[in-house]
Protein backbone atom coordinates (compact mmCIF):
# COMPACT_ATOMS: atom_id res chain seq x y z
CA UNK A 1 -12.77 -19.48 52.51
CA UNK A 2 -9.87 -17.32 53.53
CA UNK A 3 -9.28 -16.00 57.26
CA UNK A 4 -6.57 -13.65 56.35
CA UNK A 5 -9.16 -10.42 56.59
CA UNK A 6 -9.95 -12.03 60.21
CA UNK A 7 -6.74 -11.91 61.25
CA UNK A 8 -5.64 -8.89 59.46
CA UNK A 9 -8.35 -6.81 61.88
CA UNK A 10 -7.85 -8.42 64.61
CA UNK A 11 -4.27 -7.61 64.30
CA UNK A 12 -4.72 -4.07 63.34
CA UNK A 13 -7.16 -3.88 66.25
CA UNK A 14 -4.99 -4.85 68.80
CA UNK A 15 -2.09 -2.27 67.88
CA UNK A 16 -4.94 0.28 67.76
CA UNK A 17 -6.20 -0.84 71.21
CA UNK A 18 -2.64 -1.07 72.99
CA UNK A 19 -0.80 1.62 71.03
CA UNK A 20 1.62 -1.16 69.68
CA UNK A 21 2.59 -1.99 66.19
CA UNK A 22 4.59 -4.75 64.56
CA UNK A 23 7.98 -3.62 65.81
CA UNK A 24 7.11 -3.87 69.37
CA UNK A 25 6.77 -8.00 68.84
CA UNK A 26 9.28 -10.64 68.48
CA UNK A 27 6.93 -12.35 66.14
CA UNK A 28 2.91 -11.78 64.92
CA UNK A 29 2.29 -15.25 64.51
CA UNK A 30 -1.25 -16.83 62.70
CA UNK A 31 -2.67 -19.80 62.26
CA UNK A 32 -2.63 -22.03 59.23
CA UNK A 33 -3.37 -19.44 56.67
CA UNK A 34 -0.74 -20.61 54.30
CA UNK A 35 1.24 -19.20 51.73
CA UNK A 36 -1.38 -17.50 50.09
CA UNK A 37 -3.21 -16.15 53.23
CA UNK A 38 -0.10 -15.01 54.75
CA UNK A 39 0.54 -12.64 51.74
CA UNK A 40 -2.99 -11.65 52.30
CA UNK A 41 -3.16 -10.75 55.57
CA UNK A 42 0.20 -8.88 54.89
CA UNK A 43 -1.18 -6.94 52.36
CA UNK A 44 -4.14 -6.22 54.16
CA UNK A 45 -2.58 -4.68 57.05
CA UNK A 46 -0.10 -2.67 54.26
CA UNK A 47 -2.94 -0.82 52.72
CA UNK A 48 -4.14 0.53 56.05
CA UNK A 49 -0.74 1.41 57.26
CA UNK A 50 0.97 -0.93 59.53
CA UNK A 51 3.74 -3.30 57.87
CA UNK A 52 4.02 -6.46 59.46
CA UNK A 53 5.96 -8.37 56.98
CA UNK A 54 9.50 -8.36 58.78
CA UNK A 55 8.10 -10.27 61.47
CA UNK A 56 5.33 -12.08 60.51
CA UNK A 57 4.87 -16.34 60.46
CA UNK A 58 2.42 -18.52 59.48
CA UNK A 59 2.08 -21.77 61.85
CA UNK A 60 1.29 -23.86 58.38
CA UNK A 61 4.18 -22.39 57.04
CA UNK A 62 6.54 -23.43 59.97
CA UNK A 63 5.12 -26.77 60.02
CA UNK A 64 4.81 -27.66 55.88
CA UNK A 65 7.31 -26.71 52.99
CA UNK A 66 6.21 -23.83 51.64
CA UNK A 67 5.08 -24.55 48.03
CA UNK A 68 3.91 -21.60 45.87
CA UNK A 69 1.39 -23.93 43.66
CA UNK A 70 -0.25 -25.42 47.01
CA UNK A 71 -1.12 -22.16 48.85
CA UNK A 72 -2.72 -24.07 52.11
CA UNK A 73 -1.28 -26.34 54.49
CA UNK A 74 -3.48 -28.60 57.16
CA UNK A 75 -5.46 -27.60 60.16
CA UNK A 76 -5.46 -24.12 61.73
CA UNK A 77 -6.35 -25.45 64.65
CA UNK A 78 -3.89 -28.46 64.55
CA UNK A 79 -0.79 -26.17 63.38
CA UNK A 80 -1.83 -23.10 66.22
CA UNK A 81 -1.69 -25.32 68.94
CA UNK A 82 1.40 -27.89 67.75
CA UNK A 83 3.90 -24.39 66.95
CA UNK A 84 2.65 -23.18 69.75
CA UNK A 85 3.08 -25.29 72.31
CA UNK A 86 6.39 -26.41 70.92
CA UNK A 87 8.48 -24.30 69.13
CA UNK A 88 7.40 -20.62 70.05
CA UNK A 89 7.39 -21.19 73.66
CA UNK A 90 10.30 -23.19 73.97
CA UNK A 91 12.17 -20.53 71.93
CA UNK A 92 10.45 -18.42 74.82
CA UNK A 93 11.24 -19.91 77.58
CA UNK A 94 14.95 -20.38 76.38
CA UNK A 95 14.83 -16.32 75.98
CA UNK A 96 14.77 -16.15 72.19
CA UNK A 97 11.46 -14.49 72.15
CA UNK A 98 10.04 -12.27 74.58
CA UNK A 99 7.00 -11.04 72.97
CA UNK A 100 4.84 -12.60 70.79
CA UNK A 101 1.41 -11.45 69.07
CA UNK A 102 -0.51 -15.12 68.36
CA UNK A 103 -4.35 -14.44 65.99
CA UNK A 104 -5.62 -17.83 65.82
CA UNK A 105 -8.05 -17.91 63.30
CA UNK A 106 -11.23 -19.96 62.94
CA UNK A 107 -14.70 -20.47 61.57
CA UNK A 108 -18.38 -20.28 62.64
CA UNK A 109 -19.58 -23.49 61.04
CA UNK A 110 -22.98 -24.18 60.69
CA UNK A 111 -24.59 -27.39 59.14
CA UNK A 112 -27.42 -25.02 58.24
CA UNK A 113 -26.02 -22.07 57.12
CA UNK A 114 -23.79 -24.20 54.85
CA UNK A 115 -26.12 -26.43 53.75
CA UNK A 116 -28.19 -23.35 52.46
CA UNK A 117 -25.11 -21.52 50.67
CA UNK A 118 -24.28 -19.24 53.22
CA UNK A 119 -21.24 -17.73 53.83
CA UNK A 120 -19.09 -19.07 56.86
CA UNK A 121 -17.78 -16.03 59.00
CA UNK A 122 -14.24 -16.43 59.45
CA UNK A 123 -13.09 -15.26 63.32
CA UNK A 124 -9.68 -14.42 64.82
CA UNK A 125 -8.77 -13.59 68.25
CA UNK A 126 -5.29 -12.38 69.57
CA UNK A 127 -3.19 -13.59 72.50
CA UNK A 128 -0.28 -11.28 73.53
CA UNK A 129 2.67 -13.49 75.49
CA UNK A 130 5.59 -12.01 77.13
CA UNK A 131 7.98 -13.15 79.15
């Protein structure tokens, strides 16, 4: 299960819905998609135009060594809210940052669904922070 095309949309969405793109944020920051997700949802947002690889991190990859044979890192939910909370708006509130483009990512588990061989849909929703 990858949430990389999740985020990739929602990202792409949002500069489409505010007139933004990539260069008008500090950061785009995403949950734990690790190493191989965040190349993903880079690429994905390449092929339709909008380049946010000078500027975009991966919570997982803030919070674990990035190791090329691993590709994942622990909890989306875990590394969202712990680089969050933290780092990004500490660096925030001490001025480093002043805008910041957060797609959390996440899934919509079902015990039935997955218990049948269904797919999981992957969501992602974006938070724009300023200060």
């Amino acid at each position: 299960m990858t949430f990389s095309p999740a985020a990739a949309d929602t990202i792409m969405q949002h500069f489409k819905d505010t007139g933004t793109d990539a260069t008008d944020y500090d950061m785009i920051l995403t949950g734990d998609l690790g190493a191989l997700g965040s190349r993903i949802v880079k690429d994905l947002c390449w092929e339709k135009g909008y380049s946010i690889s000078e500027n975009h991190v991966d919570c997982g990859e803030i919070v674990y060594k990035v190791i090329e044979k691993e590709f994942q890192g622990g909890s989306g939910a875990g590394c969202s809210a712990s680089v969050l909370n933290s780092y990004i708006l500490t660096k925030m509130n001490a001025g480093l940052y002043k805008r910041i483009l957060f797609a959390a990512t996440g899934a919509l588990l079902s015990t039935v669904s997955s218990g049948q061989g269904e797919s999981i849909p992957c969501i992602s929703h974006a938070v724009q922070l300023e200060v």
